[in-house]
Protein backbone atom coordinates (compact mmCIF):
# COMPACT_ATOMS: atom_id res chain seq x y z
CA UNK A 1 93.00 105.18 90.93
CA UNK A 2 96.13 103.88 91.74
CA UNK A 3 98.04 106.54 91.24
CA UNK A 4 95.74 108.66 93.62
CA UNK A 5 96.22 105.75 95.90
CA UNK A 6 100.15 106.13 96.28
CA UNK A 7 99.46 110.61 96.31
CA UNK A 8 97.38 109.37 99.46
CA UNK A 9 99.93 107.13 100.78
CA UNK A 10 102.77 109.85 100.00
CA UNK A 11 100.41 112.32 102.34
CA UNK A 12 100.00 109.78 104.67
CA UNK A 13 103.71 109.37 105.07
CA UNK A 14 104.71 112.89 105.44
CA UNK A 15 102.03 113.43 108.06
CA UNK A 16 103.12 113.73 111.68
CA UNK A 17 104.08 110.48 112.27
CA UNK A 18 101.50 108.65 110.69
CA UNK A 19 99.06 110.00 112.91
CA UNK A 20 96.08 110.36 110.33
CA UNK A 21 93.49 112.08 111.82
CA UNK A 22 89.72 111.40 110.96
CA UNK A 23 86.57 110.66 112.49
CA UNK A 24 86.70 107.84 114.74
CA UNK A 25 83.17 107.64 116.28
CA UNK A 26 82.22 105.08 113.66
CA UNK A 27 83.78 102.12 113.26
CA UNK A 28 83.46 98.92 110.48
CA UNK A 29 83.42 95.32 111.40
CA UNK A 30 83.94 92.67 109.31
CA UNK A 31 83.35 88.59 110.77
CA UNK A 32 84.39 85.41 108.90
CA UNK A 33 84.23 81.68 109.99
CA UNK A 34 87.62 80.40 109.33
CA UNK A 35 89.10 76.68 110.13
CA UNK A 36 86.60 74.76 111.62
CA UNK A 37 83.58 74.34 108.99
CA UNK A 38 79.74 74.49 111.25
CA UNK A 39 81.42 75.19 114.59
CA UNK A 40 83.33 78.32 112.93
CA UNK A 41 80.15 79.81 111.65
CA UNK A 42 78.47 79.14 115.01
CA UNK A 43 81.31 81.01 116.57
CA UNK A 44 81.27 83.65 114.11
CA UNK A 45 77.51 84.39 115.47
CA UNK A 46 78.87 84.77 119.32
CA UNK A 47 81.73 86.81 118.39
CA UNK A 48 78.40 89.28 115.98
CA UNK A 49 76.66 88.65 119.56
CA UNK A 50 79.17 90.04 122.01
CA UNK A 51 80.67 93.23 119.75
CA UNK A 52 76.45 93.97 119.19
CA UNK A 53 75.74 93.71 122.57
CA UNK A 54 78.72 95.49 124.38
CA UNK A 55 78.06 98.96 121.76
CA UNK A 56 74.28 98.76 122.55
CA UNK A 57 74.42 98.52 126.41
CA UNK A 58 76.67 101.20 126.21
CA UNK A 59 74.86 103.65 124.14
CA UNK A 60 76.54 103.24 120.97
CA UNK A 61 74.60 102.98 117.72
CA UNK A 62 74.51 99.49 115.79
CA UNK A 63 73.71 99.08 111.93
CA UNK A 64 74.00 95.42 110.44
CA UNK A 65 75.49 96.51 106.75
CA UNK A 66 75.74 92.79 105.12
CA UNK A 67 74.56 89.32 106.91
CA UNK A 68 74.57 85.74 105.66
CA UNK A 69 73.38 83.33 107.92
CA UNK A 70 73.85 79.24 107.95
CA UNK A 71 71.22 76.83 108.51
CA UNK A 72 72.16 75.73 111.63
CA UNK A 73 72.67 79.29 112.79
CA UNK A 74 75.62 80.41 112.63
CA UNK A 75 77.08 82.96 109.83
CA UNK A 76 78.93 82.27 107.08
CA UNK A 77 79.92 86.23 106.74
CA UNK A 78 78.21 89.55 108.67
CA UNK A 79 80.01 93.30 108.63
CA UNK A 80 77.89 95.55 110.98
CA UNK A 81 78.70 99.97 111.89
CA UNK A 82 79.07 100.72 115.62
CA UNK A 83 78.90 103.84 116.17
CA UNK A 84 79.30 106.23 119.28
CA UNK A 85 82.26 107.85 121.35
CA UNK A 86 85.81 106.09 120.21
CA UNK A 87 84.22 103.25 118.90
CA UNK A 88 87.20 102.74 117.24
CA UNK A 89 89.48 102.87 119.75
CA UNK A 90 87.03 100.69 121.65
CA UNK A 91 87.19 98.15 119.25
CA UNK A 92 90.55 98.43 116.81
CA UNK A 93 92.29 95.53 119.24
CA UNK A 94 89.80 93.16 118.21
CA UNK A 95 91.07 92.72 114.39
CA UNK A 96 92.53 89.55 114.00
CA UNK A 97 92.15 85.59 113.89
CA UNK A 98 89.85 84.17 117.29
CA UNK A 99 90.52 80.73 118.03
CA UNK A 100 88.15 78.60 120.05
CA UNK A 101 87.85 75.35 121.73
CA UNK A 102 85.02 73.14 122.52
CA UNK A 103 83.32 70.43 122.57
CA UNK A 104 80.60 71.06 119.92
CA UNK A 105 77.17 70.64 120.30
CA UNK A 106 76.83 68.00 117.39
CA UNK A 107 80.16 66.02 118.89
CA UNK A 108 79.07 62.71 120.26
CA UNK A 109 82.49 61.66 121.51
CA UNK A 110 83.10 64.53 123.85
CA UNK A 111 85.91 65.71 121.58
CA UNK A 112 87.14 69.00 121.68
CA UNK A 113 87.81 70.46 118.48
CA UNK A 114 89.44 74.09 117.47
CA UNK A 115 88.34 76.89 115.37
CA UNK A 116 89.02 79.66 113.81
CA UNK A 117 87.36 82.91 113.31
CA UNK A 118 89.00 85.85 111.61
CA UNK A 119 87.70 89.54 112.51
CA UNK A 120 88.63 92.69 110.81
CA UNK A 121 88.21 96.64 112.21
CA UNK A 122 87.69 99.20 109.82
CA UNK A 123 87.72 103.28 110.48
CA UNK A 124 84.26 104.31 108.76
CA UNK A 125 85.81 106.55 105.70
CA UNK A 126 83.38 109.27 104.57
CA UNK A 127 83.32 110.97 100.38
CA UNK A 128 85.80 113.12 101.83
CA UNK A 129 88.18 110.90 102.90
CA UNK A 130 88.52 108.53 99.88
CA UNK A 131 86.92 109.38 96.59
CA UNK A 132 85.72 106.69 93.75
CA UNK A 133 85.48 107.32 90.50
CA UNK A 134 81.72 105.37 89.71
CA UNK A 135 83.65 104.54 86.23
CA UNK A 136 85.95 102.03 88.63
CA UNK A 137 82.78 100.02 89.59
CA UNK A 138 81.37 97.45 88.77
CA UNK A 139 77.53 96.57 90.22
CA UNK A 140 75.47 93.80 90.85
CA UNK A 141 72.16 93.24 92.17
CA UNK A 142 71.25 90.32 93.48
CA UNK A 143 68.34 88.35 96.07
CA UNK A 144 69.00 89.19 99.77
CA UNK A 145 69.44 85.87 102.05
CA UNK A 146 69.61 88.05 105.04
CA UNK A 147 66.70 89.80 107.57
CA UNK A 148 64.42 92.44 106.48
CA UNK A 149 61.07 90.98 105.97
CA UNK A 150 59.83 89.60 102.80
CA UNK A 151 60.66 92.38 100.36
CA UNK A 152 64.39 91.16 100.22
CA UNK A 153 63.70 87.20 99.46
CA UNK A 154 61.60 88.46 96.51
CA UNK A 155 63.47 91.52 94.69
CA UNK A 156 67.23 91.83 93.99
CA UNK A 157 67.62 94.54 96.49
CA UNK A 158 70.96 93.24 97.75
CA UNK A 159 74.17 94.69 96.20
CA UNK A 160 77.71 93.42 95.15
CA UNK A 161 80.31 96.36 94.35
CA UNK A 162 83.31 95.21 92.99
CA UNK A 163 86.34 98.40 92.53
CA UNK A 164 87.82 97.42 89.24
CA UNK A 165 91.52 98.77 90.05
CA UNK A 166 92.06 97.04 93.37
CA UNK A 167 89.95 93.71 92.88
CA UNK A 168 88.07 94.84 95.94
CA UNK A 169 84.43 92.96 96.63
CA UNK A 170 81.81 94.25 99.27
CA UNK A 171 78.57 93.13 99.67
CA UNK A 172 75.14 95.09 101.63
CA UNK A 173 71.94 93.06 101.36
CA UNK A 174 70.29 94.05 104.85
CA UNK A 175 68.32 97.50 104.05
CA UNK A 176 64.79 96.62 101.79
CA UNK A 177 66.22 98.88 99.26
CA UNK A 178 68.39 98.50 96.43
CA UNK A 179 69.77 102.19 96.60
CA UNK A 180 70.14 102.03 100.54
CA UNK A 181 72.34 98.98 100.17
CA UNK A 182 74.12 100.32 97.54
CA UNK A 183 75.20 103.06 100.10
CA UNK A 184 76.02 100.71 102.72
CA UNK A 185 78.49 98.53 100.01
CA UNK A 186 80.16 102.14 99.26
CA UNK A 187 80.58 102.34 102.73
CA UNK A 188 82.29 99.40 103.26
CA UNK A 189 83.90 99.66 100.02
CA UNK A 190 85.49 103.53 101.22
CA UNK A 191 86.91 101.95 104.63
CA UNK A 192 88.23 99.32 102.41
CA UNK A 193 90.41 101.37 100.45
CA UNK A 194 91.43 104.07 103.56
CA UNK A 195 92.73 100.68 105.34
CA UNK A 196 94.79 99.69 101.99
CA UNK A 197 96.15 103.36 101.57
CA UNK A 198 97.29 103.55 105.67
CA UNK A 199 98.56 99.78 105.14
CA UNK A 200 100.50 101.04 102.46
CA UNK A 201 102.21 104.03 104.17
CA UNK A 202 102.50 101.86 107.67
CA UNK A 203 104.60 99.06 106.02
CA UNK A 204 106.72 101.20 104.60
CA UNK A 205 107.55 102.58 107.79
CA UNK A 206 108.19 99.17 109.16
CA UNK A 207 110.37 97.94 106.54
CA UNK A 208 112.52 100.43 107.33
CA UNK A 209 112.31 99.65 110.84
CA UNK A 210 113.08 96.45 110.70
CA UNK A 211 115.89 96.99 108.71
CA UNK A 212 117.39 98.23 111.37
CA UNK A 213 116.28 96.47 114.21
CA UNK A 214 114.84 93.28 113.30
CA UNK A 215 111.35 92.21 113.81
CA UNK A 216 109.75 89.35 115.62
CA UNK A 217 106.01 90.34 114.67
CA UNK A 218 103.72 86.94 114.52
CA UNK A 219 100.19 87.59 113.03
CA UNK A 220 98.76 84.32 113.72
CA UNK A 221 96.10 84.10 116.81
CA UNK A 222 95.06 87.00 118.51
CA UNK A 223 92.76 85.36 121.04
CA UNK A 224 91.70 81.56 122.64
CA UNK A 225 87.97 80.77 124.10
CA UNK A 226 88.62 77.73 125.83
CA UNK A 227 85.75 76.53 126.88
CA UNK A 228 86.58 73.68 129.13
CA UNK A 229 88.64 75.51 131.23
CA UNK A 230 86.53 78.61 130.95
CA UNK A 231 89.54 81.21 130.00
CA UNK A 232 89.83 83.46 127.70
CA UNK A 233 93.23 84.37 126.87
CA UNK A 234 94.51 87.40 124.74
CA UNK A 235 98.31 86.35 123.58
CA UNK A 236 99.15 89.62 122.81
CA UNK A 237 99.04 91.19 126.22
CA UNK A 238 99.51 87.77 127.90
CA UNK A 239 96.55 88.38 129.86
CA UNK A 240 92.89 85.93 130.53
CA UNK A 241 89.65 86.43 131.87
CA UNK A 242 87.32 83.90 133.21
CA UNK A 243 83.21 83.79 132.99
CA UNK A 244 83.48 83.23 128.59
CA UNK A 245 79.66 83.30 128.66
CA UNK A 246 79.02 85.78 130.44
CA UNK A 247 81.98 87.96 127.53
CA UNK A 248 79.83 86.60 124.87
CA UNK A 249 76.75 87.76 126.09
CA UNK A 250 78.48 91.79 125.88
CA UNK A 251 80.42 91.88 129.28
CA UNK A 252 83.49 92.65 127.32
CA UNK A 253 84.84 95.46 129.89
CA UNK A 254 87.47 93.40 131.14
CA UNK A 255 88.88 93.59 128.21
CA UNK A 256 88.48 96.76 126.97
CA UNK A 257 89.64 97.45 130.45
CA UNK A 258 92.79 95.82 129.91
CA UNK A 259 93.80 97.44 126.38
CA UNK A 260 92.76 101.02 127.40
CA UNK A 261 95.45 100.91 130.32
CA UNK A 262 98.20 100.05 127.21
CA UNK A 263 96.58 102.74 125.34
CA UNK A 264 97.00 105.39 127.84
């Protein structure tokens, strides 16, 4: 596998540029509560919220592959498929580590405290665009803590798929099926490896940029919620946007707005 891996990144590298072409009308998300423990997780749910809403008020398909919930309600992990016209494009500047800062609900003193939440973008990979040998796999089956009705709190329909070469681990628990899951897992697991492969051929490209003129690349925070002074702020583009609630209901066209100017 890892020697297909570096044939991939060798075609990847004497490609035009880089520019890889595939399908990018479906896109892979991937949310994780970071620093920040309850109020992470809770955050973690708005950020689900907002990229869920957005794709399905404007006409884009939604598919919640893997979801693990807290018991206060907020989400300890979720990956979810949006898919529809450049859903990829809509989405790919939203990969990176959201801070917040509030006052949390369960905060007596008033304090505000800051959290973390770390979001990753995946292009959807098909069987055509990375193939895995089933002898590099490793399954699991386990009982589903996510929604789906009964069926999935009783039978170990959910699936872990862990690809033996590269250490990789995806999860699916949300279909009633053990077999439909399984899919969704190999789905994740395919945009997974695409991402390592175009990693692969990408850095190499910027080491030998940098190399010759320097670099000054931070990949810390991509984004702060404050909540007190109602602002979000992107500190890549140095831009904000007011009205946070009304973003994390789905009214993300502001931003989208603001990144598809830099894209043109």
């Amino acid at each position: 596998m890892r020697r297909s891996l570096r044939r991939r990144v060798n075609s990847l590298e004497n490609a035009a540029g880089l520019e890889y072409i595939m399908n990018s009308s479906s896109v892979i998300i991937e949310i994780r509560p970071g620093a920040g423990g309850d109020e992470a997780a809770l955050f973690a749910g708005e950020l689900f919220k907002m990229y869920k809403n957005y794709a399905l008020k404007n006409g884009m398909g939604v598919t919640v592959l893997d979801y693990s919930p807290t018991n206060l309600g907020g989400l300890k992990e979720v990956s979810l498929e949006i898919s529809g016209a450049n859903a990829y494009s809509i989405y790919k500047h939203e990969g990176g580590v959201h801070r917040v800062q509030r006052v949390p609900k369960t905060e007596k003193s008033g304090r505000v405290h800051t959290s973390t939440v770390s979001v990753a973008v995946l292009k959807k990979a098909t069987e055509k665009d990375v193939q895995i040998n089933p002898s590099d796999l490793k399954i699991e089956f386990f009982r589903s803590s996510g929604p789906g009705g009964q069926n999935v709190n009783k039978r170990e329909t959910a699936v872990r798929i862990i690809h033996l070469p590269t250490g990789t681990v995806v999860t699916a628990q949300t279909e009633r099926g053990q077999e439909a899951n399984k899919q969704a897992a190999l789905s994740i697991l395919r945009s997974k490896i695409l991402e390592t492969i175009e990693n692969q051929a990408s850095q190499k490209m910027q080491s030998e940029r940098r190399t010759q003129i320097g670099s000054a690349d931070r990949s810390e925070k991509i984004r702060t919620y404050n909540f007190p002074q109602d602002r979000i702020t992107d500190h890549r583009i140095k831009k904000s946007w007011s009205r946070i609630d009304k973003i994390l209901d789905g009214a993300m066209e502001p931003i989208v707005k603001s990144f598809h100017m830099l894209d043109k």
